[in-house]
PDB file of N, CA and C in Angstrom:
ATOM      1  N   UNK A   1      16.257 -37.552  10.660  1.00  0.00           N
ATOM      2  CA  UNK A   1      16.360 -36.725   9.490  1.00  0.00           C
ATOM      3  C   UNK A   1      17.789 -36.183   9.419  1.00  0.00           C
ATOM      4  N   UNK A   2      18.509 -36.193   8.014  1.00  0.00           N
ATOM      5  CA  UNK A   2      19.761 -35.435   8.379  1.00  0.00           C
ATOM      6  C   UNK A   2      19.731 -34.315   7.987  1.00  0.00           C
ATOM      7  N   UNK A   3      20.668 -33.306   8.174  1.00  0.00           N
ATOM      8  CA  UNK A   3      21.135 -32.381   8.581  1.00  0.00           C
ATOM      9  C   UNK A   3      20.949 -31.576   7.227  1.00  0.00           C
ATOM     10  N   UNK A   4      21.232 -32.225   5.816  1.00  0.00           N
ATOM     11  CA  UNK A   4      20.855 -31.836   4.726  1.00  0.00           C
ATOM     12  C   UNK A   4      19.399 -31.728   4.433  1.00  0.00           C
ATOM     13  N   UNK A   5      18.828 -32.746   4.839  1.00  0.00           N
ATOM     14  CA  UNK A   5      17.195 -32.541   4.802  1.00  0.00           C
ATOM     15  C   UNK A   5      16.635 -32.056   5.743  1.00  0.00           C
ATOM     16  N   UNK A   6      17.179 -31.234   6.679  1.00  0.00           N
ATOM     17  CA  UNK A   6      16.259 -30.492   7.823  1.00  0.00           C
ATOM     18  C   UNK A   6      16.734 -29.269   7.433  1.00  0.00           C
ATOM     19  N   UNK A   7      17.864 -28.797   6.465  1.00  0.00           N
ATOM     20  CA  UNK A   7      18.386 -27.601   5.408  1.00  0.00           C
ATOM     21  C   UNK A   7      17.254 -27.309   4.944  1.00  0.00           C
ATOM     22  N   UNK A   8      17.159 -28.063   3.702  1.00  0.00           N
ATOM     23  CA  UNK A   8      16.060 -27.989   2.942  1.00  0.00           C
ATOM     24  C   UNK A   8      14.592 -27.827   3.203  1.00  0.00           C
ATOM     25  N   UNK A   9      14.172 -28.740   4.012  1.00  0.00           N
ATOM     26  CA  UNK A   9      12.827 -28.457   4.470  1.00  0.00           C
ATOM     27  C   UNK A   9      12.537 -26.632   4.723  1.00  0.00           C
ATOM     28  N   UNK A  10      13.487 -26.422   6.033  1.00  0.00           N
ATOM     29  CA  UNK A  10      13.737 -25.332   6.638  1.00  0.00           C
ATOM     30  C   UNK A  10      13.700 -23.456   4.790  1.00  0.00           C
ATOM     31  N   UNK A  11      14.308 -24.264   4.329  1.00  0.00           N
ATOM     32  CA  UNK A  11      14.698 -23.477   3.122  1.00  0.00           C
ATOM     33  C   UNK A  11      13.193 -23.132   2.483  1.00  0.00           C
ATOM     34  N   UNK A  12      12.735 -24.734   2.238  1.00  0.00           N
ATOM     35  CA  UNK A  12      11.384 -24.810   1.572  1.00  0.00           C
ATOM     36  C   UNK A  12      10.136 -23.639   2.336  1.00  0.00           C
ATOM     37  N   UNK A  13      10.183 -24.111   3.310  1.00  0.00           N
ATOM     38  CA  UNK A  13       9.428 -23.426   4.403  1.00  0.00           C
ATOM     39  C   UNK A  13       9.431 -21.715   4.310  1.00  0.00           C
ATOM     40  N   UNK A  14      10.378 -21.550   4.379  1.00  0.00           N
ATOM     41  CA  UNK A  14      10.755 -19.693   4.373  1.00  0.00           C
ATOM     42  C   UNK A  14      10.345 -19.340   2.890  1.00  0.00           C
ATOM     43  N   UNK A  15      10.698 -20.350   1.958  1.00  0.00           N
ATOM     44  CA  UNK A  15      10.245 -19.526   0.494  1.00  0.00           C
ATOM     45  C   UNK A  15       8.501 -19.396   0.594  1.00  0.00           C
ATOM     46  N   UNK A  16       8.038 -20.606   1.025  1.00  0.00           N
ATOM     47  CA  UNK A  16       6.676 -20.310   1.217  1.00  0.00           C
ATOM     48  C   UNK A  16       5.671 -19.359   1.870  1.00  0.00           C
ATOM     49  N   UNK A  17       6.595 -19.023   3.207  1.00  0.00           N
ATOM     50  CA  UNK A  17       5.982 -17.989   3.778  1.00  0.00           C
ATOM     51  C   UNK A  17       6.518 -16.804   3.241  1.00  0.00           C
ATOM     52  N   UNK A  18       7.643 -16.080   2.623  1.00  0.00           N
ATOM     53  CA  UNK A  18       7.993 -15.154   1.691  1.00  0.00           C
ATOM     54  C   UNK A  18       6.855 -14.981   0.713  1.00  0.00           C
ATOM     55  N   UNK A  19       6.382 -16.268  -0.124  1.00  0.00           N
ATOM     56  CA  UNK A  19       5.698 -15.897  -1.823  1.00  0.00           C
ATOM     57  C   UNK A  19       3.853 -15.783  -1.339  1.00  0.00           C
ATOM     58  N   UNK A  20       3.874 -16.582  -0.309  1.00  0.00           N
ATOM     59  CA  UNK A  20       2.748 -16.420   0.726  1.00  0.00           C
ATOM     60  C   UNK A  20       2.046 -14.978   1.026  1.00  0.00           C
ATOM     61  N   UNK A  21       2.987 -14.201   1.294  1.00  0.00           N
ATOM     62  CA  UNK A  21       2.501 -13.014   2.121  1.00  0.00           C
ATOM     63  C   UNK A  21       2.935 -11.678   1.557  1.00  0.00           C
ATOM     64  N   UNK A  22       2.287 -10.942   1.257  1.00  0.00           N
ATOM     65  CA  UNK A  22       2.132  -9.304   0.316  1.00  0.00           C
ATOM     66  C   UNK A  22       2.696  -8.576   1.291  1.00  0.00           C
ATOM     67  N   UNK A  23       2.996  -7.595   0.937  1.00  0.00           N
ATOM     68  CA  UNK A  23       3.851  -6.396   1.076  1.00  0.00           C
ATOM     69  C   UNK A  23       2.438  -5.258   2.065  1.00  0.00           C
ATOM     70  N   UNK A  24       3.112  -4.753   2.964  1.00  0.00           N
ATOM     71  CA  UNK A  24       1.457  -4.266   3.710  1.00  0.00           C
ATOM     72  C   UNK A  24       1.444  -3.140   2.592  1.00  0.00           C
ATOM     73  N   UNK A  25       2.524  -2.145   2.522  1.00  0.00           N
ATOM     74  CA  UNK A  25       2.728  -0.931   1.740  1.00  0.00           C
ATOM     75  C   UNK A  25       3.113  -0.720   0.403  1.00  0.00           C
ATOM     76  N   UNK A  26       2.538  -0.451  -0.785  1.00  0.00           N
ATOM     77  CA  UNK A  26       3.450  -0.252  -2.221  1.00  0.00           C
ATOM     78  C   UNK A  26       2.792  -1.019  -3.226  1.00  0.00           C
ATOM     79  N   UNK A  27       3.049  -0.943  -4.390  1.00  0.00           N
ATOM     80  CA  UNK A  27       2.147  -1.114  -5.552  1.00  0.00           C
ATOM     81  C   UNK A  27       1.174  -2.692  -5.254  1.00  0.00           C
ATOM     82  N   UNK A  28       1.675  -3.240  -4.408  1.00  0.00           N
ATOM     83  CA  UNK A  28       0.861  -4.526  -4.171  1.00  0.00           C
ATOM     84  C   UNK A  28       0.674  -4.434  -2.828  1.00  0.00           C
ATOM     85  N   UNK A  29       0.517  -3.576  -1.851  1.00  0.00           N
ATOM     86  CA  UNK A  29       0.322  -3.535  -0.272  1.00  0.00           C
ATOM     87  C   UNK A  29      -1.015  -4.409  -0.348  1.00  0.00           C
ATOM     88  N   UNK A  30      -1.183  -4.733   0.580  1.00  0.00           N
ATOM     89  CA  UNK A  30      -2.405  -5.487   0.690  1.00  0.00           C
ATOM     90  C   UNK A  30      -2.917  -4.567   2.428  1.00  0.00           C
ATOM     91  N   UNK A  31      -2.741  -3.580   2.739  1.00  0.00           N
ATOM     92  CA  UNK A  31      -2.778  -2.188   3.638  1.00  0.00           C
ATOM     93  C   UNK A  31      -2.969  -1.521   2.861  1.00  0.00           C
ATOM     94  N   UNK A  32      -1.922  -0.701   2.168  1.00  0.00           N
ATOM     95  CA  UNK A  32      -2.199   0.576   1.822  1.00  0.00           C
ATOM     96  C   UNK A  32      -1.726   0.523   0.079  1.00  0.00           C
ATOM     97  N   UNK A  33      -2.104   0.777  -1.059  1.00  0.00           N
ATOM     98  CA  UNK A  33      -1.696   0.808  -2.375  1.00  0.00           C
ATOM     99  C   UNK A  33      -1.498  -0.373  -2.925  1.00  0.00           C
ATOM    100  N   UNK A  34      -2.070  -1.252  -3.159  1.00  0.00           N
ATOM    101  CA  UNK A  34      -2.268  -2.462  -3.863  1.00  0.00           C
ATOM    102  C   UNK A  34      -4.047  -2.092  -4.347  1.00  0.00           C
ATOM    103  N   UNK A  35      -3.498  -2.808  -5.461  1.00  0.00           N
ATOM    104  CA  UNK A  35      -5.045  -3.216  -6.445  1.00  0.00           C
ATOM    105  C   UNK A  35      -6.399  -4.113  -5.959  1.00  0.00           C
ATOM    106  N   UNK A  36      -7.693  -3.664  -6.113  1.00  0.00           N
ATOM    107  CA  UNK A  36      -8.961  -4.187  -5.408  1.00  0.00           C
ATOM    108  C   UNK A  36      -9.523  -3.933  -6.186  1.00  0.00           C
ATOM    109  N   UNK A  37     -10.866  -4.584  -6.368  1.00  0.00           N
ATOM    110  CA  UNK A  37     -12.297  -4.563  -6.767  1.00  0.00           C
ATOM    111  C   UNK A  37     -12.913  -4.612  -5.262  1.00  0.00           C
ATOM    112  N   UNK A  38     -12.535  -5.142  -4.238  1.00  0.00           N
ATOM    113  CA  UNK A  38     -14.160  -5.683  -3.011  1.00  0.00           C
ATOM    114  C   UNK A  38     -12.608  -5.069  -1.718  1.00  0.00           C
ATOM    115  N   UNK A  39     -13.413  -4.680  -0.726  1.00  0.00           N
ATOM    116  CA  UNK A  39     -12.254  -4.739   0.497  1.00  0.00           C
ATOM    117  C   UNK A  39     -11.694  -6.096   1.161  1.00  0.00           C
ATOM    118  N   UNK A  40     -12.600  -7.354   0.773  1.00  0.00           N
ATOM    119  CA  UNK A  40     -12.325  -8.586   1.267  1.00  0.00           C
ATOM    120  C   UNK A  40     -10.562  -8.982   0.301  1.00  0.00           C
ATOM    121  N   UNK A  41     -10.398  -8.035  -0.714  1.00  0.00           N
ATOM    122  CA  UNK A  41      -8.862  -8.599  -1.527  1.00  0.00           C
ATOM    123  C   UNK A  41      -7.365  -7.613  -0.969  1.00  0.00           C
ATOM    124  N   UNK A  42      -8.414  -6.981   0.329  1.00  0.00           N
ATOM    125  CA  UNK A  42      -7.321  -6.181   1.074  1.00  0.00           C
ATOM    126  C   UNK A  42      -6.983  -6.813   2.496  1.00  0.00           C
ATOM    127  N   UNK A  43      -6.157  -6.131   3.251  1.00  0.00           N
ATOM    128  CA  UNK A  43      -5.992  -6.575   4.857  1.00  0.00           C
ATOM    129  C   UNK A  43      -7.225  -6.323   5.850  1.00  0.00           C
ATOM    130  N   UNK A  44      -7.403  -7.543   6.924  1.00  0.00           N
ATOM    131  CA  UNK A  44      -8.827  -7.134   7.343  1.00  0.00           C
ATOM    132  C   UNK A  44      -8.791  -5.430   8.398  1.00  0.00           C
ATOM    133  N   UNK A  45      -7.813  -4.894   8.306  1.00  0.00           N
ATOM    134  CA  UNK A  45      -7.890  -3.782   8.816  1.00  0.00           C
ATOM    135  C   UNK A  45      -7.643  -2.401   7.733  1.00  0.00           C
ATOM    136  N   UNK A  46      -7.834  -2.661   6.305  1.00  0.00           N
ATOM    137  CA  UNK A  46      -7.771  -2.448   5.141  1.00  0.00           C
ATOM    138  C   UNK A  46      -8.874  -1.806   4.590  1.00  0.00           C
ATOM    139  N   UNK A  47      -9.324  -0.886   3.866  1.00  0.00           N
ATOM    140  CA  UNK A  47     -10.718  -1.391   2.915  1.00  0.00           C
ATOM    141  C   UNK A  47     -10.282  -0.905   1.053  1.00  0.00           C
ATOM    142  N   UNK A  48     -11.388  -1.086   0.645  1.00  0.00           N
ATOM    143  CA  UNK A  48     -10.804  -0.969  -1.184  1.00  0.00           C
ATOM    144  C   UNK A  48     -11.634   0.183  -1.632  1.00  0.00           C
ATOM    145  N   UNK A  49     -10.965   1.012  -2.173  1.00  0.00           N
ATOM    146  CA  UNK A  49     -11.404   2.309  -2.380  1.00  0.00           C
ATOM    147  C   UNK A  49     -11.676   2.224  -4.076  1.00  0.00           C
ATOM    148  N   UNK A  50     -12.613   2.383  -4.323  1.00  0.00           N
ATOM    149  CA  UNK A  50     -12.178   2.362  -6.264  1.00  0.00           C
ATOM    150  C   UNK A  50     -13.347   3.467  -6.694  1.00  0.00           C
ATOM    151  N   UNK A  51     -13.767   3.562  -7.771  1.00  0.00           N
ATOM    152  CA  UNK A  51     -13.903   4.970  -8.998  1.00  0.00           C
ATOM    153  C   UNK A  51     -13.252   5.514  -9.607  1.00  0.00           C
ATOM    154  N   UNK A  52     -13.202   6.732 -10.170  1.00  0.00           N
ATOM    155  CA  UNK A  52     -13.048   7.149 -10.653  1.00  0.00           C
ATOM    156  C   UNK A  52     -11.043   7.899 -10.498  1.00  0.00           C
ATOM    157  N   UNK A  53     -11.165   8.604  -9.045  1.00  0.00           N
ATOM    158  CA  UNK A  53     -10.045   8.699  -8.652  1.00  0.00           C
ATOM    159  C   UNK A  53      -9.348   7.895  -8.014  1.00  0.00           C
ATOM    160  N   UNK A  54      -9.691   6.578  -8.078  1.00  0.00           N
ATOM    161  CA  UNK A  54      -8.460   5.529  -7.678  1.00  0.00           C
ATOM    162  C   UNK A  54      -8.477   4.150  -8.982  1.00  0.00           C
ATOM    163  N   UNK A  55      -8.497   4.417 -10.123  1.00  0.00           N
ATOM    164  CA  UNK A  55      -8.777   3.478 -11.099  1.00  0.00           C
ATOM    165  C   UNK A  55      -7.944   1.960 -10.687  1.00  0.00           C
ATOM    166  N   UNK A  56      -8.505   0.845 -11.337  1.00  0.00           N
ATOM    167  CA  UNK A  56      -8.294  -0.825 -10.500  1.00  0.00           C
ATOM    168  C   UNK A  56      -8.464  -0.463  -8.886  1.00  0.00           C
ATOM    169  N   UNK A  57      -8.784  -0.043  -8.386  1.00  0.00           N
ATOM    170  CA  UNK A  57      -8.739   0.422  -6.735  1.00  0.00           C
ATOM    171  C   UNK A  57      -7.407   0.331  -6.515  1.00  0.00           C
ATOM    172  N   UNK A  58      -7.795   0.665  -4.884  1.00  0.00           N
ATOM    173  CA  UNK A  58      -6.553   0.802  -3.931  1.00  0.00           C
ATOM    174  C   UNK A  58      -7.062  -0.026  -3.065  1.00  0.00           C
ATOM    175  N   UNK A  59      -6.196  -0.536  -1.989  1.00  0.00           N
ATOM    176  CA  UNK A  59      -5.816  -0.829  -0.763  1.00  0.00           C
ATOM    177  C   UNK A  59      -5.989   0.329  -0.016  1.00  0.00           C
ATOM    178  N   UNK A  60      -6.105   0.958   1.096  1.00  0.00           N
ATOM    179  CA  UNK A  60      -5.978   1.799   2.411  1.00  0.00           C
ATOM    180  C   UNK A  60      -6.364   1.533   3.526  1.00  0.00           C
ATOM    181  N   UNK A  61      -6.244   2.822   4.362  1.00  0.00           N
ATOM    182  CA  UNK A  61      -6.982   2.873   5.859  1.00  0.00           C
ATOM    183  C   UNK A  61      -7.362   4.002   5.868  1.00  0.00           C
ATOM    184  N   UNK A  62      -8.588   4.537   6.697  1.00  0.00           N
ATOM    185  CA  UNK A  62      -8.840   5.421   6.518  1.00  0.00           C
ATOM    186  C   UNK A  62      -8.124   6.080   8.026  1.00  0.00           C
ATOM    187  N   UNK A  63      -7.941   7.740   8.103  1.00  0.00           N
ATOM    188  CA  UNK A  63      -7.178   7.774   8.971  1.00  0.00           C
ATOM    189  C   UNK A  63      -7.372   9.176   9.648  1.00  0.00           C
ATOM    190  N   UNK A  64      -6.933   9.649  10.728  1.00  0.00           N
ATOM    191  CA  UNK A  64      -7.181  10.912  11.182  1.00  0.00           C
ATOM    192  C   UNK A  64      -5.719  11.882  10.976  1.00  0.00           C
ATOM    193  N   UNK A  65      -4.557  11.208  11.140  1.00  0.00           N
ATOM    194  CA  UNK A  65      -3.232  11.896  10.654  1.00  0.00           C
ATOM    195  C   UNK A  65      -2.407  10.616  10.848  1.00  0.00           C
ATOM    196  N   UNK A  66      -0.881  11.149  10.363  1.00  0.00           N
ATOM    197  CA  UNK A  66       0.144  10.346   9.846  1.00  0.00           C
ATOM    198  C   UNK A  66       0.476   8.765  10.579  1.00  0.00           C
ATOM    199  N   UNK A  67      -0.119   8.744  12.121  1.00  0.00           N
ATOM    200  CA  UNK A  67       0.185   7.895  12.798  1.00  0.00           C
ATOM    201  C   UNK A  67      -0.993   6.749  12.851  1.00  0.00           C
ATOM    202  N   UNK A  68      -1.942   7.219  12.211  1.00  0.00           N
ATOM    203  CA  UNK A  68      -2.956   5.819  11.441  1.00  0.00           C
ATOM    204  C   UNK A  68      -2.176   5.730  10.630  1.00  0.00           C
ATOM    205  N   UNK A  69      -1.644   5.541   9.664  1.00  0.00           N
ATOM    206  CA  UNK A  69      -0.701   4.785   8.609  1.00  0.00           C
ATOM    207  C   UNK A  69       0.078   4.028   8.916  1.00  0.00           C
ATOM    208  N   UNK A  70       0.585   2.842   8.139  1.00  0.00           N
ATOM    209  CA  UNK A  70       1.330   1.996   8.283  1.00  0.00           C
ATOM    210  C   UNK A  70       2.821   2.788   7.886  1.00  0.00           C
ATOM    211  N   UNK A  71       4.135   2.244   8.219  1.00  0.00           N
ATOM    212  CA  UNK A  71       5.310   3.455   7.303  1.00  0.00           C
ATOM    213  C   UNK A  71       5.500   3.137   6.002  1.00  0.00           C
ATOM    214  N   UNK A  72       6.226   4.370   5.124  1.00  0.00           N
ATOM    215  CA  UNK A  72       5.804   4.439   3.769  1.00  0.00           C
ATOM    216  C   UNK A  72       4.510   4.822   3.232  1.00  0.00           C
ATOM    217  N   UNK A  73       3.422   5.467   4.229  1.00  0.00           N
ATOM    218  CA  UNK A  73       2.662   5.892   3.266  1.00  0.00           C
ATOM    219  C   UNK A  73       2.086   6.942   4.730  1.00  0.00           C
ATOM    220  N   UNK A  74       1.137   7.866   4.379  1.00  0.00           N
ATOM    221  CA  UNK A  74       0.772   9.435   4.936  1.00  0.00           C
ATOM    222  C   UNK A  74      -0.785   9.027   4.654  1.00  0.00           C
ATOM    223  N   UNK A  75      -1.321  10.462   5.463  1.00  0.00           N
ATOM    224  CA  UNK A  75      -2.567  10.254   5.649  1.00  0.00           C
ATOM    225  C   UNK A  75      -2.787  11.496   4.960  1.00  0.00           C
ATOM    226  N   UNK A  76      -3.496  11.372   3.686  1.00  0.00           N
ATOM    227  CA  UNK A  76      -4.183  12.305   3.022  1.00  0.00           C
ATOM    228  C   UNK A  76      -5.713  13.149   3.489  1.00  0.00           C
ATOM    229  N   UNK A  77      -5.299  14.465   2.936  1.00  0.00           N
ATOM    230  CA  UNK A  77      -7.080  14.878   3.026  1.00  0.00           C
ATOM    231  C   UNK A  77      -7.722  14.277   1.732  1.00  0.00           C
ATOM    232  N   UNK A  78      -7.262  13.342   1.041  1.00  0.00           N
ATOM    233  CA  UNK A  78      -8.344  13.303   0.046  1.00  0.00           C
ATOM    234  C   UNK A  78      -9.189  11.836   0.769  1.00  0.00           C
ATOM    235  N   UNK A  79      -9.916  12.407   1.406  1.00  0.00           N
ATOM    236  CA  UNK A  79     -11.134  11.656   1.997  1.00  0.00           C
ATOM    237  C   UNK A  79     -10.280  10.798   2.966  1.00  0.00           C
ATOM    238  N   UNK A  80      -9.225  11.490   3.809  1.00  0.00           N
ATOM    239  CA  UNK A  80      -8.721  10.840   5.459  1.00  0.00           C
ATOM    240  C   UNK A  80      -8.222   9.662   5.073  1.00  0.00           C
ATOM    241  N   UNK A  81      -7.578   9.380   3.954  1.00  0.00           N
ATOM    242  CA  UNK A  81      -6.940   8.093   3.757  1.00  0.00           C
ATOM    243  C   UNK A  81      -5.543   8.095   3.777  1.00  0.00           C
ATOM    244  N   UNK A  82      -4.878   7.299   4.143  1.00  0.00           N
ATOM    245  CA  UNK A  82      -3.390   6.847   3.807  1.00  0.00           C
ATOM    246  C   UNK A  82      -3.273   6.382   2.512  1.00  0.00           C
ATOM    247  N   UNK A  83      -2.391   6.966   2.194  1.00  0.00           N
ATOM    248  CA  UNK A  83      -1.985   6.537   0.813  1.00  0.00           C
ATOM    249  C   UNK A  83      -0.031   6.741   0.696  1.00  0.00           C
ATOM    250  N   UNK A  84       0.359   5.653  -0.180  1.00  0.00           N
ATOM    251  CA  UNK A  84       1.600   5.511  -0.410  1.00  0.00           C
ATOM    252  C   UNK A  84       2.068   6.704  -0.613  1.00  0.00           C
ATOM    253  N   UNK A  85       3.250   6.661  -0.244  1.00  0.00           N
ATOM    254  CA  UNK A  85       4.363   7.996  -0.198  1.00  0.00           C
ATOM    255  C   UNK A  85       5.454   7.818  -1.585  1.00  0.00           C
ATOM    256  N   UNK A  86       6.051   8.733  -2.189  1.00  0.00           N
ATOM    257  CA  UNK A  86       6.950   8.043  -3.439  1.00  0.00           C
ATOM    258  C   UNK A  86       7.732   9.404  -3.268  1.00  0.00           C
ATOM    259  N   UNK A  87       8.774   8.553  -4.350  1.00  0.00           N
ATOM    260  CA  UNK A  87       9.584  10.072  -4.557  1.00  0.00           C
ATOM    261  C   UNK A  87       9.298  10.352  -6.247  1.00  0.00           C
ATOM    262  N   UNK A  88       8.962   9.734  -6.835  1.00  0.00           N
ATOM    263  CA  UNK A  88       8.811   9.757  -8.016  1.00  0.00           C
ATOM    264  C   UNK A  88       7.997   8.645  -8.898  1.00  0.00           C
ATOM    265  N   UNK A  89       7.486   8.757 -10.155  1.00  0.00           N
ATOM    266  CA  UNK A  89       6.669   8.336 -10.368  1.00  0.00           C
ATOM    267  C   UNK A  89       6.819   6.537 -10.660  1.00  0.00           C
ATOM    268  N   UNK A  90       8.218   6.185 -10.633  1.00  0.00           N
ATOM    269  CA  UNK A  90       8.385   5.129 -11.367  1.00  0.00           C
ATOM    270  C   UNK A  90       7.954   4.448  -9.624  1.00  0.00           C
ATOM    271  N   UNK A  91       7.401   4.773  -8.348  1.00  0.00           N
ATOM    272  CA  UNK A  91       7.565   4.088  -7.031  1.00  0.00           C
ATOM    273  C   UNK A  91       5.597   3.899  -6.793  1.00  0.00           C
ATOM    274  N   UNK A  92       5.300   4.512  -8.103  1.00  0.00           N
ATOM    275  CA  UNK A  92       3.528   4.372  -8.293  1.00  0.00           C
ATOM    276  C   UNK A  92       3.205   2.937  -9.228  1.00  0.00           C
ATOM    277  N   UNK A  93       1.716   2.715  -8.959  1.00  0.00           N
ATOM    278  CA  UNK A  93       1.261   2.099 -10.169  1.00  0.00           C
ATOM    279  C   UNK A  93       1.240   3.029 -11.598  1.00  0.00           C
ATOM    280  N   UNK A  94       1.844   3.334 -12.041  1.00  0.00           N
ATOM    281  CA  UNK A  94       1.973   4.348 -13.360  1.00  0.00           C
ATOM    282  C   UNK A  94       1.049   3.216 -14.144  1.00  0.00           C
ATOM    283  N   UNK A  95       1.011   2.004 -14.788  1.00  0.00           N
ATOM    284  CA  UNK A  95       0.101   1.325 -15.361  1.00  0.00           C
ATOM    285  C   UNK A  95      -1.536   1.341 -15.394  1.00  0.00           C
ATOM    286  N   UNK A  96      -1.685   1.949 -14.156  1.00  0.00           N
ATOM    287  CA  UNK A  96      -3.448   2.154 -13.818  1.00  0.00           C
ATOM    288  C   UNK A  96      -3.811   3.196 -13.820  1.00  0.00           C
ATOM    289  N   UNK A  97      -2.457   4.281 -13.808  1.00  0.00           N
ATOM    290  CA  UNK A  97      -2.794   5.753 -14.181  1.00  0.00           C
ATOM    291  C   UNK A  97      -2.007   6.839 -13.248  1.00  0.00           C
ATOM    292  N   UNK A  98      -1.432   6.026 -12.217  1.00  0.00           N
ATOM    293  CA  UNK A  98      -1.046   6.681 -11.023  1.00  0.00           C
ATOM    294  C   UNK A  98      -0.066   7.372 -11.066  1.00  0.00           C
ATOM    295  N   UNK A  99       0.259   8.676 -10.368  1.00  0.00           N
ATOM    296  CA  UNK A  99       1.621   9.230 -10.244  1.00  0.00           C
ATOM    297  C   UNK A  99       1.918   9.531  -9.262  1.00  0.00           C
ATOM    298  N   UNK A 100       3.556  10.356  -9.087  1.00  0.00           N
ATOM    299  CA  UNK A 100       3.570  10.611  -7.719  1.00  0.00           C
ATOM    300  C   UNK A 100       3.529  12.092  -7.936  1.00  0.00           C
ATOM    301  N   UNK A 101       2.075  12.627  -6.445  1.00  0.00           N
ATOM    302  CA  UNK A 101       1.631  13.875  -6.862  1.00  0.00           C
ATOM    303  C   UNK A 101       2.098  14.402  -5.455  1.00  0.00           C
ATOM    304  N   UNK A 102       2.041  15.850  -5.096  1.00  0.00           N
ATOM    305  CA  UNK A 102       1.518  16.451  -4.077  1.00  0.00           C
ATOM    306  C   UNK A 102       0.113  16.117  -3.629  1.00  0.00           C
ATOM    307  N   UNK A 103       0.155  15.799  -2.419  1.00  0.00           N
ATOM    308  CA  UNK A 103      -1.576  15.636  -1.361  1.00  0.00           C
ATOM    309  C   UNK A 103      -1.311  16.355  -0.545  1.00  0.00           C
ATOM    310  N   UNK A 104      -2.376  17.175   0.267  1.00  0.00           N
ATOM    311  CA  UNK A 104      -2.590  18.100   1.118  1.00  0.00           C
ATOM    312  C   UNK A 104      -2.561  16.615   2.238  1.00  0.00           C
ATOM    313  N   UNK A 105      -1.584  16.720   3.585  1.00  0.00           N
ATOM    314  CA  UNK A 105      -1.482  15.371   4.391  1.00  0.00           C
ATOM    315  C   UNK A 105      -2.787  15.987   5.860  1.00  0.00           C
ATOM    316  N   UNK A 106      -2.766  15.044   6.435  1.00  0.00           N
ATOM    317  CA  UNK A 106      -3.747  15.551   7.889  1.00  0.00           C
ATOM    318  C   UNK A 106      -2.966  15.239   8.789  1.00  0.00           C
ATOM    319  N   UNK A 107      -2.703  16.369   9.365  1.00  0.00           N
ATOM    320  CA  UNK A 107      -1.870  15.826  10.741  1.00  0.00           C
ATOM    321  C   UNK A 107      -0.413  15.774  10.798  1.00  0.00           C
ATOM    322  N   UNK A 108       0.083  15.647   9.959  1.00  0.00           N
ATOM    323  CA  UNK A 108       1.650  15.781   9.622  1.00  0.00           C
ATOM    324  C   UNK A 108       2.850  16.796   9.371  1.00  0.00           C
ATOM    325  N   UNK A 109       3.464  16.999   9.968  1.00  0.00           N
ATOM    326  CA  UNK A 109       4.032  17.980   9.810  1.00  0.00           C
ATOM    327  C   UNK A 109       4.389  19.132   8.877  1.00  0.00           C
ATOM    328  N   UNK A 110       4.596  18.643   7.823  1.00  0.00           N
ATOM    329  CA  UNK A 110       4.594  19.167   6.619  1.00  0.00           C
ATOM    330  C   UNK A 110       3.584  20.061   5.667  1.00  0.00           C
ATOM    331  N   UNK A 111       2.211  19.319   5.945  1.00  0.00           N
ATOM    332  CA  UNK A 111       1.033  19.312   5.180  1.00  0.00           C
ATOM    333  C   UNK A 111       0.810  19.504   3.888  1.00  0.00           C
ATOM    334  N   UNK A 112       2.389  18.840   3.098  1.00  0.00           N
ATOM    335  CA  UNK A 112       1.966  18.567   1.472  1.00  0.00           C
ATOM    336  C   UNK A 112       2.784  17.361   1.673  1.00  0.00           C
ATOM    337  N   UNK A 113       2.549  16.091   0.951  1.00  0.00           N
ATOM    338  CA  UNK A 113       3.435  15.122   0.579  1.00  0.00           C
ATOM    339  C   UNK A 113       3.409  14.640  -0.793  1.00  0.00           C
ATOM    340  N   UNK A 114       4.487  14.120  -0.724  1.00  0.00           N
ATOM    341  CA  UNK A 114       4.472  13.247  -2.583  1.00  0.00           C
ATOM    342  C   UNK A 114       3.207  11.794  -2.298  1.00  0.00           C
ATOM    343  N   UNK A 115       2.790  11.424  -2.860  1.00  0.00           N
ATOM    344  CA  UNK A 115       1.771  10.309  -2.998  1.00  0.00           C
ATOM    345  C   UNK A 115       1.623  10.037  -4.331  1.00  0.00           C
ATOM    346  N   UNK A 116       1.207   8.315  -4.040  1.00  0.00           N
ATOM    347  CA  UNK A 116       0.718   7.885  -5.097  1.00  0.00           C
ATOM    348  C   UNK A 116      -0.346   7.621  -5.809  1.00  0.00           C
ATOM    349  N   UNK A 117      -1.019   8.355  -6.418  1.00  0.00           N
ATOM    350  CA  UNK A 117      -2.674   9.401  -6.715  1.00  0.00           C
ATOM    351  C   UNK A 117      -2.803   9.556  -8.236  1.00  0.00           C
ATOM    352  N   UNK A 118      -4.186  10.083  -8.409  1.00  0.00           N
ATOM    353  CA  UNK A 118      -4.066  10.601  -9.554  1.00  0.00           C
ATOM    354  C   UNK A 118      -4.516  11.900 -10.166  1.00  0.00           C
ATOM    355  N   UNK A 119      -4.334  12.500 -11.192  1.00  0.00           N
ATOM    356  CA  UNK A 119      -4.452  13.446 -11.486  1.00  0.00           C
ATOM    357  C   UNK A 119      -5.964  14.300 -11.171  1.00  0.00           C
ATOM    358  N   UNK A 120      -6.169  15.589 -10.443  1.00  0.00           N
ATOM    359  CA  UNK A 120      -7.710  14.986  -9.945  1.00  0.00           C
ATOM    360  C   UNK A 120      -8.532  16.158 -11.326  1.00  0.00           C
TER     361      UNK A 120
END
């Protein structure tokens, strides 16, 4: 094989595993803040939260404080979940309803964070 076609292959290869594989954290996490109907369209250490206060669902984990979370997102008291961290609203799903709010966090130093939530 030459050297140009073991380029390419090599090239081919990386785009696939790039377009392949979701983001664990953020409007498409397939962990924490990405869109669900069933927990099977999340990570198997994942589950899918949906109703009323998470409209199209979420992605999460459920969690006891900040260090169950993956980084980029906190462990909320709203029902012990991790949920994405933002600084502002344009870093939410704003399309499904979401903003970036204050959450009361568990375990974290702070115990308010910005998240990506909705109005309750």
């Amino acid at each position: 094989m030459t050297r140009q076609k073991v380029l390419g292959f090599v090239l081919v290869l990386g785009a696939v595993f790039a377009l392949g594989c979701a983001p664990e954290v953020g409007n498409t996490g397939d962990v924490v803040g990405g869109p669900c109907v069933v927990s099977s369209e999340c990570a198997p250490d994942a589950q899918c939260r949906t109703g009323e206060a998470f409209p199209m669902g979420m992605c999460g984990k459920l969690c006891a404080n900040d260090r169950d979370c993956p980084e980029g997102s906190v462990c909320t008291s709203d029902g012990n979940f991790c949920m994405v961290s933002c600084a502002g609203d344009a870093d939410c799903r704003t399309e499904d309803g979401y903003a970036c709010l204050e959450r009361e966090t568990r375990g974290g130093p702070a115990g308010i964070a910005m998240v990506c939530a909705t109005a309750p």
